[in-house]
N, C-alpha and C. Protein backbone atom coordinates (compact mmCIF):
# COMPACT_ATOMS: atom_id res chain seq x y z
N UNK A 1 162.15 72.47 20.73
CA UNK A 1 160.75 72.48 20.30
C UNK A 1 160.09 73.72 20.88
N UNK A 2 159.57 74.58 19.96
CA UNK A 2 158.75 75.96 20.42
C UNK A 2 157.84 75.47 19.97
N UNK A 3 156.66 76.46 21.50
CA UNK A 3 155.27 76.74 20.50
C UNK A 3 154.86 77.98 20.89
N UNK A 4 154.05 78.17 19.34
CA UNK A 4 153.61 79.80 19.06
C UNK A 4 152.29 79.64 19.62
N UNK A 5 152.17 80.73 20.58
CA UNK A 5 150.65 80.95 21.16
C UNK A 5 150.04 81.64 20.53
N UNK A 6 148.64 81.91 20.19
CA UNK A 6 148.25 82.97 19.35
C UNK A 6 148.23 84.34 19.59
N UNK A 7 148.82 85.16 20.75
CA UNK A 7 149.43 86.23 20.68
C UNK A 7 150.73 86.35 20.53
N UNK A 8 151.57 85.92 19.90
CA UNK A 8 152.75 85.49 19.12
C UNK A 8 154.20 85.27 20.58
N UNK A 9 153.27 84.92 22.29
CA UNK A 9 154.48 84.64 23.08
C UNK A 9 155.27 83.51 22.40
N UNK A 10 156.07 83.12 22.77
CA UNK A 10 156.95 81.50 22.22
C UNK A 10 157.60 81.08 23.70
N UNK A 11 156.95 79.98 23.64
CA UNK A 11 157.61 79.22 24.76
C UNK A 11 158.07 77.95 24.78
N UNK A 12 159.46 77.26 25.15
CA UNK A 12 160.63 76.43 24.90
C UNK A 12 160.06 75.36 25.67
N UNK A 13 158.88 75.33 26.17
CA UNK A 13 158.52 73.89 27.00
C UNK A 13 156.92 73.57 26.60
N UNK A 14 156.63 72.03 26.60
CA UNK A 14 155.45 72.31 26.15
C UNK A 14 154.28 72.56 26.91
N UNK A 15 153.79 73.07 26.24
CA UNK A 15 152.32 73.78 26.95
C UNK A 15 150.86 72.95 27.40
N UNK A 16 150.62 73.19 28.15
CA UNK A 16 148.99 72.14 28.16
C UNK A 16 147.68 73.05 27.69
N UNK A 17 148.00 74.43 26.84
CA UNK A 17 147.17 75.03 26.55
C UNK A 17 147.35 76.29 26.35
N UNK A 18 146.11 77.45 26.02
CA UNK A 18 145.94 78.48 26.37
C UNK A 18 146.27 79.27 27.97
N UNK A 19 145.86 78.27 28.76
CA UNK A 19 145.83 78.80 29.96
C UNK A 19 146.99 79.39 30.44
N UNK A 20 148.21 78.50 30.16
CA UNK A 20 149.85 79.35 31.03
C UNK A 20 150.19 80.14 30.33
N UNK A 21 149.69 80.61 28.99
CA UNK A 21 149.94 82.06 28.15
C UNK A 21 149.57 82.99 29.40
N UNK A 22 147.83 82.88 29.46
CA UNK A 22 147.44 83.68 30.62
C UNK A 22 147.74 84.04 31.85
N UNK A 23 148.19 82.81 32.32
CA UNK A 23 149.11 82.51 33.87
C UNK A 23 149.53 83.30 34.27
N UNK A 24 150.59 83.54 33.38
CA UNK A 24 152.21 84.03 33.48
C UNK A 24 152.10 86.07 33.21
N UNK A 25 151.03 86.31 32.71
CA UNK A 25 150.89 87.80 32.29
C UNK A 25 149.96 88.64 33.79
N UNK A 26 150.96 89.43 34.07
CA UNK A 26 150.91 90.41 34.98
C UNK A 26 149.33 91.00 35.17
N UNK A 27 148.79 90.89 36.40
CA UNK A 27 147.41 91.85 36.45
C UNK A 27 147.82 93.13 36.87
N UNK A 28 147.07 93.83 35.55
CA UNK A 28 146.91 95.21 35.84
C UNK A 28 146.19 95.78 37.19
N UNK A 29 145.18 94.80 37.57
CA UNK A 29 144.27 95.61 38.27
C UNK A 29 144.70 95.04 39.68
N UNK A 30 144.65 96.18 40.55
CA UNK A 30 145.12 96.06 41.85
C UNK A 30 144.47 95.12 42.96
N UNK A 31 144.56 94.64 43.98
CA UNK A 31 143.65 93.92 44.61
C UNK A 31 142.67 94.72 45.62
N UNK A 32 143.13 96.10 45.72
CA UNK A 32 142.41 97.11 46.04
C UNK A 32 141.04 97.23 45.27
N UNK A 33 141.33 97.66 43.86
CA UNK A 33 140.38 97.70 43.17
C UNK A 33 139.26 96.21 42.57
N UNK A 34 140.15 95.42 43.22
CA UNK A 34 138.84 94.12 43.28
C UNK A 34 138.16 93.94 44.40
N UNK A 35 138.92 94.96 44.99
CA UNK A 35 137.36 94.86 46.87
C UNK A 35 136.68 95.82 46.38
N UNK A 36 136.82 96.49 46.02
CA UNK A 36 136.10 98.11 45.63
C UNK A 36 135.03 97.33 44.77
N UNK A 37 135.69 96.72 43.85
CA UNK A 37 135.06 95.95 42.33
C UNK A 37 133.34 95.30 42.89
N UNK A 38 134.13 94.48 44.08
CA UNK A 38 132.95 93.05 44.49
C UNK A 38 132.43 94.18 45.54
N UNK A 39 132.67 95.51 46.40
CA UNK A 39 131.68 96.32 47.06
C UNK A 39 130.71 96.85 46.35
N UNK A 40 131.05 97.03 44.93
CA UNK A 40 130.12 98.01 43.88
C UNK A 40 128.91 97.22 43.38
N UNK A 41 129.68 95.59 43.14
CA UNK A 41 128.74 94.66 42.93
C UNK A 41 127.52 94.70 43.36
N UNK A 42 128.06 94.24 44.95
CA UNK A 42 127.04 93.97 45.83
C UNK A 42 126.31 94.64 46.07
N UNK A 43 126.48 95.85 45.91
CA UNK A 43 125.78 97.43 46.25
C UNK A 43 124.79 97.44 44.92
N UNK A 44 124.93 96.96 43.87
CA UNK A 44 124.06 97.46 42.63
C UNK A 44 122.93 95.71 43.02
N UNK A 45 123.64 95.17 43.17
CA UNK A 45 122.73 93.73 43.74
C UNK A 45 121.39 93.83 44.16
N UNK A 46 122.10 94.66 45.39
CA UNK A 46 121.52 94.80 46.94
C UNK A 46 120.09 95.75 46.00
N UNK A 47 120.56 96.90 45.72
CA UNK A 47 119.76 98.04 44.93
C UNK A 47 118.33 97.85 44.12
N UNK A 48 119.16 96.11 43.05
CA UNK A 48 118.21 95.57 42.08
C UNK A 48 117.06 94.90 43.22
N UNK A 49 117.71 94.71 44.60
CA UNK A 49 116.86 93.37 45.13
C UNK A 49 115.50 94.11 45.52
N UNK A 50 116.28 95.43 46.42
CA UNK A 50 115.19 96.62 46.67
C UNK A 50 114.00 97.03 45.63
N UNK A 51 114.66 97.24 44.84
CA UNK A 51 113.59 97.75 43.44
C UNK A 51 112.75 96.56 43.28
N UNK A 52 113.27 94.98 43.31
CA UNK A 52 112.67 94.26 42.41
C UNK A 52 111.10 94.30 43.60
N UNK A 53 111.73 93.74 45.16
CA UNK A 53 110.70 94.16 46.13
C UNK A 53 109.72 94.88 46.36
N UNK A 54 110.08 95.88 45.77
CA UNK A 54 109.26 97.36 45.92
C UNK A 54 108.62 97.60 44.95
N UNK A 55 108.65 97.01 43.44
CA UNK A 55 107.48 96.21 42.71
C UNK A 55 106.74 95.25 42.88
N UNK A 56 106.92 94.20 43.51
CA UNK A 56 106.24 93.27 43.82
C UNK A 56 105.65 93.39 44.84
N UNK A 57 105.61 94.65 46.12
CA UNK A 57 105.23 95.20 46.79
C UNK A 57 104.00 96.12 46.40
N UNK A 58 104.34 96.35 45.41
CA UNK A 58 103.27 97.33 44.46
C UNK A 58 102.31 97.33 44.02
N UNK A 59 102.57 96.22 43.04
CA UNK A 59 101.90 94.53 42.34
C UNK A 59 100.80 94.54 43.62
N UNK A 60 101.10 93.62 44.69
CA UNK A 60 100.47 92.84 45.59
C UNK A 60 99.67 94.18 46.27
N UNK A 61 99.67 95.45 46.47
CA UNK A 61 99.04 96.30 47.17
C UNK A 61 99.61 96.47 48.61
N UNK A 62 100.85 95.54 48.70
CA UNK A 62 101.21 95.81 50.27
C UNK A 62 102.42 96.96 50.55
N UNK A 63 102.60 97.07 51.71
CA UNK A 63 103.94 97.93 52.63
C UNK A 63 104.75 97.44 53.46
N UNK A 64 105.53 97.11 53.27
CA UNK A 64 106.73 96.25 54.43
C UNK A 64 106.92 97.47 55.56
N UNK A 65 106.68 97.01 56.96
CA UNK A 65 106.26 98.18 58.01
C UNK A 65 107.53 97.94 58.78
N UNK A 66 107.94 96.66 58.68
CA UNK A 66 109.24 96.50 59.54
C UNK A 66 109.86 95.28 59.56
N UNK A 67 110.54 94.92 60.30
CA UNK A 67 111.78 93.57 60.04
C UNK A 67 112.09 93.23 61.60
N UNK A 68 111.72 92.37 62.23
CA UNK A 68 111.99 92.09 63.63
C UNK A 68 113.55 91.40 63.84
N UNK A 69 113.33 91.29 64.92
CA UNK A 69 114.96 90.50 65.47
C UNK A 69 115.36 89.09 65.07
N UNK A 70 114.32 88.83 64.25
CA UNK A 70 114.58 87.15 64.14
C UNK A 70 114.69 87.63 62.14
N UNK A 71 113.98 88.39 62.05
CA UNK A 71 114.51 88.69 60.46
C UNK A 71 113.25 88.71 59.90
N UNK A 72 111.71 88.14 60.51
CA UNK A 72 110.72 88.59 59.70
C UNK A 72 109.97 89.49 59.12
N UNK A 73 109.65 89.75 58.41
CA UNK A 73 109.04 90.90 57.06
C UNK A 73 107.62 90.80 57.70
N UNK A 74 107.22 91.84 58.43
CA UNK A 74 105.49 92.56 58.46
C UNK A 74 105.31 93.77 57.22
N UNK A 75 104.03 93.00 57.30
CA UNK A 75 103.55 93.64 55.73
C UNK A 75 102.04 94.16 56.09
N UNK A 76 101.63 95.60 55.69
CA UNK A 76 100.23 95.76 55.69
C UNK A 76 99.62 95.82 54.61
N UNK A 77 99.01 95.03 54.33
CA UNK A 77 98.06 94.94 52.91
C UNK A 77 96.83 96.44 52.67
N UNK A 78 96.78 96.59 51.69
CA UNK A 78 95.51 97.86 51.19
C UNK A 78 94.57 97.37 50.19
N UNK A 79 93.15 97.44 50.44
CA UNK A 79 92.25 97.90 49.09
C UNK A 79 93.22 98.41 48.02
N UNK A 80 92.00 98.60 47.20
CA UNK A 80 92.12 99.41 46.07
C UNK A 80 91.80 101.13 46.01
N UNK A 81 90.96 101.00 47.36
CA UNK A 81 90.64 102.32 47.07
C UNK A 81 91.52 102.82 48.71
N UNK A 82 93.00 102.32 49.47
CA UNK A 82 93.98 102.45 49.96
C UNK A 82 93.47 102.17 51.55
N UNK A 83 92.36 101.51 52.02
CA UNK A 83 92.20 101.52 53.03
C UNK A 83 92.72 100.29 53.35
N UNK A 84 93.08 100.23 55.25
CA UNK A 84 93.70 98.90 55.48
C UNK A 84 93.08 97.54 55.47
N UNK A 85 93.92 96.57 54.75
CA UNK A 85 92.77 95.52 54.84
C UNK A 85 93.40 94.11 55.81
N UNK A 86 95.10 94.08 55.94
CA UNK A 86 95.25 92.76 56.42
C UNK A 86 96.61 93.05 56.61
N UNK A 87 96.94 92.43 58.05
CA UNK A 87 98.80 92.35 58.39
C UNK A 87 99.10 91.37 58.46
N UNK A 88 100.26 90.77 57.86
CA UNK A 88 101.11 89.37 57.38
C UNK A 88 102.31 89.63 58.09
N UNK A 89 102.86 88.63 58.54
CA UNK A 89 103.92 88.24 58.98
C UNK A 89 104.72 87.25 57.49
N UNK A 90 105.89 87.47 57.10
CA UNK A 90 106.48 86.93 56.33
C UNK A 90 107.28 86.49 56.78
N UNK A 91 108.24 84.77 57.17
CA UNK A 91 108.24 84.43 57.99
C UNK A 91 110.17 84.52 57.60
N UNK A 92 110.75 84.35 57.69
CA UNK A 92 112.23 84.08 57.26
C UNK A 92 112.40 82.54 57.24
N UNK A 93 113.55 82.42 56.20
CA UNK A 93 113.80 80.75 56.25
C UNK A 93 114.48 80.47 57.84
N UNK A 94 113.37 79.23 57.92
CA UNK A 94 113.97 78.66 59.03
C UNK A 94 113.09 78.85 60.09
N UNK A 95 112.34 79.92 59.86
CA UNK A 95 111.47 80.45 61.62
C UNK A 95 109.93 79.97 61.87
N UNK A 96 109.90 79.65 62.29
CA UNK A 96 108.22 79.05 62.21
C UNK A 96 107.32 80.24 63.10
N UNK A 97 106.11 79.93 63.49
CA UNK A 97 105.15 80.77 63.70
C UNK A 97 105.60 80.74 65.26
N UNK A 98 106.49 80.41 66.27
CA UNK A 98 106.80 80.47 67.01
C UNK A 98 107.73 81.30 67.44
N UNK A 99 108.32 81.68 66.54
CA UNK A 99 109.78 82.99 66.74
C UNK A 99 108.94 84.07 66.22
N UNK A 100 107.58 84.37 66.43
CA UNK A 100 107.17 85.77 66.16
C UNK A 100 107.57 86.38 67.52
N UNK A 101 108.13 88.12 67.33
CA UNK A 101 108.46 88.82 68.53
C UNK A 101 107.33 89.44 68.96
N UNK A 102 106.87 89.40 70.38
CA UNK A 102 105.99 89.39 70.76
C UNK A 102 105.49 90.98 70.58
N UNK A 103 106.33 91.80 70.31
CA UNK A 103 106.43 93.04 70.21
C UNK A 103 105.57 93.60 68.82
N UNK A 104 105.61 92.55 67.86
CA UNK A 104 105.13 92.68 66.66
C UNK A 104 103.97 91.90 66.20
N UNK A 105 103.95 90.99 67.45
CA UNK A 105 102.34 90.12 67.57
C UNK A 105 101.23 91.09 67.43
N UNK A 106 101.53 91.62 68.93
CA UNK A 106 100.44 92.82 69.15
C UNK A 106 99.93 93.73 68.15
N UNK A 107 100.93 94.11 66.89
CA UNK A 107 100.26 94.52 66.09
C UNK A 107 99.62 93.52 65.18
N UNK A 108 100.19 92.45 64.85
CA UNK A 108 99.55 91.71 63.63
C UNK A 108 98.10 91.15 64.28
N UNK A 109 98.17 91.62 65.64
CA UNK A 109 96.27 91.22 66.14
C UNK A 109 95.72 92.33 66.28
N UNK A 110 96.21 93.54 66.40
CA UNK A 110 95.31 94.91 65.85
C UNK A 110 95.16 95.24 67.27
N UNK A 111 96.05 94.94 68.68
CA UNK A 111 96.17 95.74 69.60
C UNK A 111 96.84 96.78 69.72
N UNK A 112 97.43 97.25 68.54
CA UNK A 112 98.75 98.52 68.54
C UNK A 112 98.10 98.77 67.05
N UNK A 113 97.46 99.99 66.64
CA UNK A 113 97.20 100.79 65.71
C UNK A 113 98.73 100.81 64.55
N UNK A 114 99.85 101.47 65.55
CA UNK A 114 100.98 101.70 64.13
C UNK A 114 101.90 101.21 64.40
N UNK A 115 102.73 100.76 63.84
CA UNK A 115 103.91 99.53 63.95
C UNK A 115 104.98 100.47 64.91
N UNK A 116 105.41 99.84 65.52
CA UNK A 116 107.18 100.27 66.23
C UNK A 116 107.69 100.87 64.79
N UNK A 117 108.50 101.79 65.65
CA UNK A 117 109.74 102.04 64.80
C UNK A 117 111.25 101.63 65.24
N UNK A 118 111.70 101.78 64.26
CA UNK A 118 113.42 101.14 65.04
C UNK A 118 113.57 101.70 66.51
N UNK A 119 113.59 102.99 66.68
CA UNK A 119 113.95 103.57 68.06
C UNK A 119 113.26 102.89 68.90
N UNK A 120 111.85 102.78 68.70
CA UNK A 120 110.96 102.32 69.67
C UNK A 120 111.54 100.40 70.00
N UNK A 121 111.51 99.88 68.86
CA UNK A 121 112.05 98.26 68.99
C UNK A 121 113.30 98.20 70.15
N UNK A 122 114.47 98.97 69.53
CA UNK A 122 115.33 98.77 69.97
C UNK A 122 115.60 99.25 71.74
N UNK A 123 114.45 100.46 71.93
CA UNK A 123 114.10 100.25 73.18
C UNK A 123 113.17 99.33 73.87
N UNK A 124 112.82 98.82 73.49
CA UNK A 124 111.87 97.32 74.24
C UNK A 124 112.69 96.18 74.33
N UNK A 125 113.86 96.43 73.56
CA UNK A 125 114.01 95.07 73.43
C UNK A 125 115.66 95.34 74.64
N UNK A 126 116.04 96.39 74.57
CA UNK A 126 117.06 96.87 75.66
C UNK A 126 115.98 96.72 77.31
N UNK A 127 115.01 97.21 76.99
CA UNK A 127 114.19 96.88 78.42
C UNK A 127 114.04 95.13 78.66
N UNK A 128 113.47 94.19 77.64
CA UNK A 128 113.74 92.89 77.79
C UNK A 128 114.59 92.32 77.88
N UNK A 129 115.92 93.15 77.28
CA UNK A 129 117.37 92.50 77.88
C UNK A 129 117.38 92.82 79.72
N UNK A 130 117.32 93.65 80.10
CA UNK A 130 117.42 94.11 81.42
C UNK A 130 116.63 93.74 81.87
N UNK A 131 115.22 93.10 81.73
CA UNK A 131 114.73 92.12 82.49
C UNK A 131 115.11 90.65 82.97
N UNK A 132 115.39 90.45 81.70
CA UNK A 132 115.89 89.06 81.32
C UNK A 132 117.43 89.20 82.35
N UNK A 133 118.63 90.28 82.58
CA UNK A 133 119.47 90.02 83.31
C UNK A 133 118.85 89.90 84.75
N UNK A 134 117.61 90.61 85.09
CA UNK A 134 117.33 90.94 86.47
C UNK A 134 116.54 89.59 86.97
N UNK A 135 116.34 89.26 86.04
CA UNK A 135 115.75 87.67 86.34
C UNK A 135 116.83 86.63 86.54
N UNK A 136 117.89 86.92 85.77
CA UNK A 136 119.04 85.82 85.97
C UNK A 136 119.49 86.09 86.99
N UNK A 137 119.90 87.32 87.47
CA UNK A 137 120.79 87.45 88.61
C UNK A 137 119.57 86.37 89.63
N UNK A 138 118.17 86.74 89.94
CA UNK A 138 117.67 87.21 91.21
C UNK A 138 117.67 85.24 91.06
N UNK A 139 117.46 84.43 89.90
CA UNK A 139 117.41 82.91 90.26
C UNK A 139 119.02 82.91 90.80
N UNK A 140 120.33 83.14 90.53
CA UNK A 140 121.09 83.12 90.99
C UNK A 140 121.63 83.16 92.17
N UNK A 141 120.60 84.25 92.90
CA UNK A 141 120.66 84.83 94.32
C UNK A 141 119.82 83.68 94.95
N UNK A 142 119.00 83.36 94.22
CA UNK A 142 117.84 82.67 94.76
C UNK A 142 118.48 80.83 94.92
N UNK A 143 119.28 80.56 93.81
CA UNK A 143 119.91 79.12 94.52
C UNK A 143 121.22 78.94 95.80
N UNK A 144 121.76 80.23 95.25
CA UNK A 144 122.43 80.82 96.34
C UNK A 144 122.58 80.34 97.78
N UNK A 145 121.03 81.29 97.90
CA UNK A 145 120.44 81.29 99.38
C UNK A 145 119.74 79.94 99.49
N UNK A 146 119.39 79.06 98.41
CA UNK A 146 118.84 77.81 98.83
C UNK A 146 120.31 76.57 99.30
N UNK A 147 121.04 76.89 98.40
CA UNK A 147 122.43 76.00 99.09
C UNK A 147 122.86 76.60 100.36
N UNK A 148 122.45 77.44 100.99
CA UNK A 148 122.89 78.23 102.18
C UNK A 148 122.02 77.19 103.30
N UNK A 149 120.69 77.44 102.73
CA UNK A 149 119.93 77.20 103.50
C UNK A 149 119.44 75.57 104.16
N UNK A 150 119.95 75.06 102.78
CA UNK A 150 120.00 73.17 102.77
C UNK A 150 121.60 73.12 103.88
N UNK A 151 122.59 74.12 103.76
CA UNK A 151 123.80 73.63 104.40
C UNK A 151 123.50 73.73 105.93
N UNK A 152 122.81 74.84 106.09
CA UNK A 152 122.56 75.08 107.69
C UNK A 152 121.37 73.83 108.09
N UNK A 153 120.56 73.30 107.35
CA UNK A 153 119.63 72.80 107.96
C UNK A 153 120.20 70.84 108.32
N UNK A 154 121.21 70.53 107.45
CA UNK A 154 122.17 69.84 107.74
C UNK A 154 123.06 69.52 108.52
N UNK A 155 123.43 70.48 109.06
CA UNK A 155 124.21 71.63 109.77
C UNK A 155 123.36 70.90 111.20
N UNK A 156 122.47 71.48 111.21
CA UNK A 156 121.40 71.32 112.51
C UNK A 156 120.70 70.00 112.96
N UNK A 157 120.22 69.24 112.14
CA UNK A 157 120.54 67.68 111.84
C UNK A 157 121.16 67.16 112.68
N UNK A 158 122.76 67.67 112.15
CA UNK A 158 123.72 66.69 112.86
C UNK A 158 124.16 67.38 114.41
N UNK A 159 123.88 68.50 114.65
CA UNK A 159 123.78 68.80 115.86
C UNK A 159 122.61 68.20 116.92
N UNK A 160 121.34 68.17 116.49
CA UNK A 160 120.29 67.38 117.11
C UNK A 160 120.24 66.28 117.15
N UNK A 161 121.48 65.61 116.94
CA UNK A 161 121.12 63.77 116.86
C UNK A 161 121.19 63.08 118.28
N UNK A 162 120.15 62.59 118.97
CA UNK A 162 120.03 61.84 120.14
C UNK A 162 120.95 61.09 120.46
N UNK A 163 121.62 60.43 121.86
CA UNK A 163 122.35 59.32 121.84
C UNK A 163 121.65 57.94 121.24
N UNK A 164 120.83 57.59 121.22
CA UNK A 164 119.70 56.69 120.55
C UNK A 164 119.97 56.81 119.34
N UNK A 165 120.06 57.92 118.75
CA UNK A 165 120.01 58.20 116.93
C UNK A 165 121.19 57.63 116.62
N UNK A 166 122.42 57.95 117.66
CA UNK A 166 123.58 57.57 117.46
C UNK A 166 124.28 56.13 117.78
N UNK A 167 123.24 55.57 117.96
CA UNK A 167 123.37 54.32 118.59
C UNK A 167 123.76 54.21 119.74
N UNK A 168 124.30 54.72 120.91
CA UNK A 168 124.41 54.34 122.11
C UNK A 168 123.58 54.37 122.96
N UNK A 169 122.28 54.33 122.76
CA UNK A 169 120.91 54.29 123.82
C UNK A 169 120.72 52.65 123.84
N UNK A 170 119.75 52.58 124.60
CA UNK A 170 118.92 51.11 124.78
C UNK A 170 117.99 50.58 123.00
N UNK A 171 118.19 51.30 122.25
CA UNK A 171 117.53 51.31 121.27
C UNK A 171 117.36 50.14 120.64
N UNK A 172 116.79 49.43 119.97
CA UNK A 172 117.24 47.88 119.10
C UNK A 172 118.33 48.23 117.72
N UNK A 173 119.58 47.79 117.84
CA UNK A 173 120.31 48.03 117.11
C UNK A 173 120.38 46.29 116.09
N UNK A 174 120.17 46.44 114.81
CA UNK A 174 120.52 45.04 114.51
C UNK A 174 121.52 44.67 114.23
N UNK A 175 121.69 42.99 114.49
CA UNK A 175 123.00 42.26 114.69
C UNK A 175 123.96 42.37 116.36
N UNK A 176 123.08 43.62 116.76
CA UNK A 176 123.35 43.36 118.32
C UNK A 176 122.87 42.75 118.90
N UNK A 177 121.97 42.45 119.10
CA UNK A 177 120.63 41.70 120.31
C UNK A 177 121.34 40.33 120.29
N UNK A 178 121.55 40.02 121.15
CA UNK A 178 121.53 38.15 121.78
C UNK A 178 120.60 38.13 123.02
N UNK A 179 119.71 36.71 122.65
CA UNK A 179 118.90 36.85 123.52
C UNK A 179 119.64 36.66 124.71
N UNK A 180 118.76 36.47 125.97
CA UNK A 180 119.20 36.15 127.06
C UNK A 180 119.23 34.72 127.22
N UNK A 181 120.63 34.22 127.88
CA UNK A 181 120.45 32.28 128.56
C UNK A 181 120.00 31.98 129.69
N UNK A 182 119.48 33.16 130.42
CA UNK A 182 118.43 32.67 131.48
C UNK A 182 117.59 32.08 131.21
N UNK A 183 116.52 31.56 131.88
CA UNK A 183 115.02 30.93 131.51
C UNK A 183 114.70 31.47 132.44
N UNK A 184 113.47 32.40 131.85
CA UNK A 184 112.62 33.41 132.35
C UNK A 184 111.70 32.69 133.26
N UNK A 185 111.44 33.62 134.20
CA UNK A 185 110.49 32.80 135.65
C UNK A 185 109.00 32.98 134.92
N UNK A 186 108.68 33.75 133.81
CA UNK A 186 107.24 33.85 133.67
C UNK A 186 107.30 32.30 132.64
N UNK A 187 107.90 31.42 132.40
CA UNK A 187 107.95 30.44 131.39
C UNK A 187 107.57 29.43 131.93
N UNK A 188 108.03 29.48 133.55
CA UNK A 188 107.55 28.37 134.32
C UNK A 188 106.62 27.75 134.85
């Protein structure tokens, strides 16, 4: 039993379709040229996403000034006749009004005239890393010297303990005391 596919293969077993015609026929195109393929994609994507932005940027009268560390979009709004009128924070999915970088606060309250630039960000935020280590070390140092300081004072404790503290003084120890079986002369 043959069957004729409609590009005239013939095959001696039966078929469940079009599809194992296709199966079975060699790709021309390299797997090289399908990374290249899906890089070109993404690149004309990426391109359309820019353009589509940068109209709707246009549209609205605003300027995207920068993109912080958490991923949000600052935007300065303009009149019509190009003067400044309003800075937005655009927030990224997921971030609430709490992951604003504090770096980019200051401008959206109009204490910093012109936005950071990358160089400038990426140095503030290398200075807040190096704070942030100089703070870790110094709590580090700082429990450090407090387990040092709880061990010696422990330490000293048990060196100062009285014979009394230790129980061998006249002290009232309980479950020791039995009275006395005399009968006291002041009873009489």
């Amino acid at each position: 039993f043959f069957f004729q596919a409609e590009d005239g293969i013939r095959d001696f077993c039966l078929s469940r379709g079009l599809g194992d015609v296709y199966k079975r026929q060699v790709s021309t195109q390299s797997t090289w040229g399908k990374i290249e393929n899906s890089r070109m994609i993404k690149r004309v994507f990426r391109f359309v996403r820019q353009l589509k932005a940068g109209h709707e940027d246009a549209k609205m009268n605003r300027k995207l000034v920068g993109v912080d560390k958490f991923g949000n979009k600052y935007y300065q709004y303009y009149t019509d006749e190009g003067e400044e009128l309003k800075r937005v924070c655009e927030y990224n999915v997921g971030i609430s009004e709490d992951n604003i970088d504090p770096n980019w606060d200051a401008w959206l309250r109009r204490m910093q005239k012109v936005p950071y630039t990358n160089e400038e960000l990426e140095k503030l935020y290398d200075e807040q890393d190096n704070m942030r280590e100089a703070a870790y070390d110094y709590e580090k140092r700082d429990a450090e010297m407090m387990r040092e300081f709880r061990k010696a004072e422990r330490q000293k404790k048990e060196t100062e303990k009285t014979s009394t503290d230790q129980g061998y003084g006249k002290a009232y120890e309980p479950g020791f005391w039995k009275p006395d079986t005399k009968k006291s002369s002041k009873l009489k």
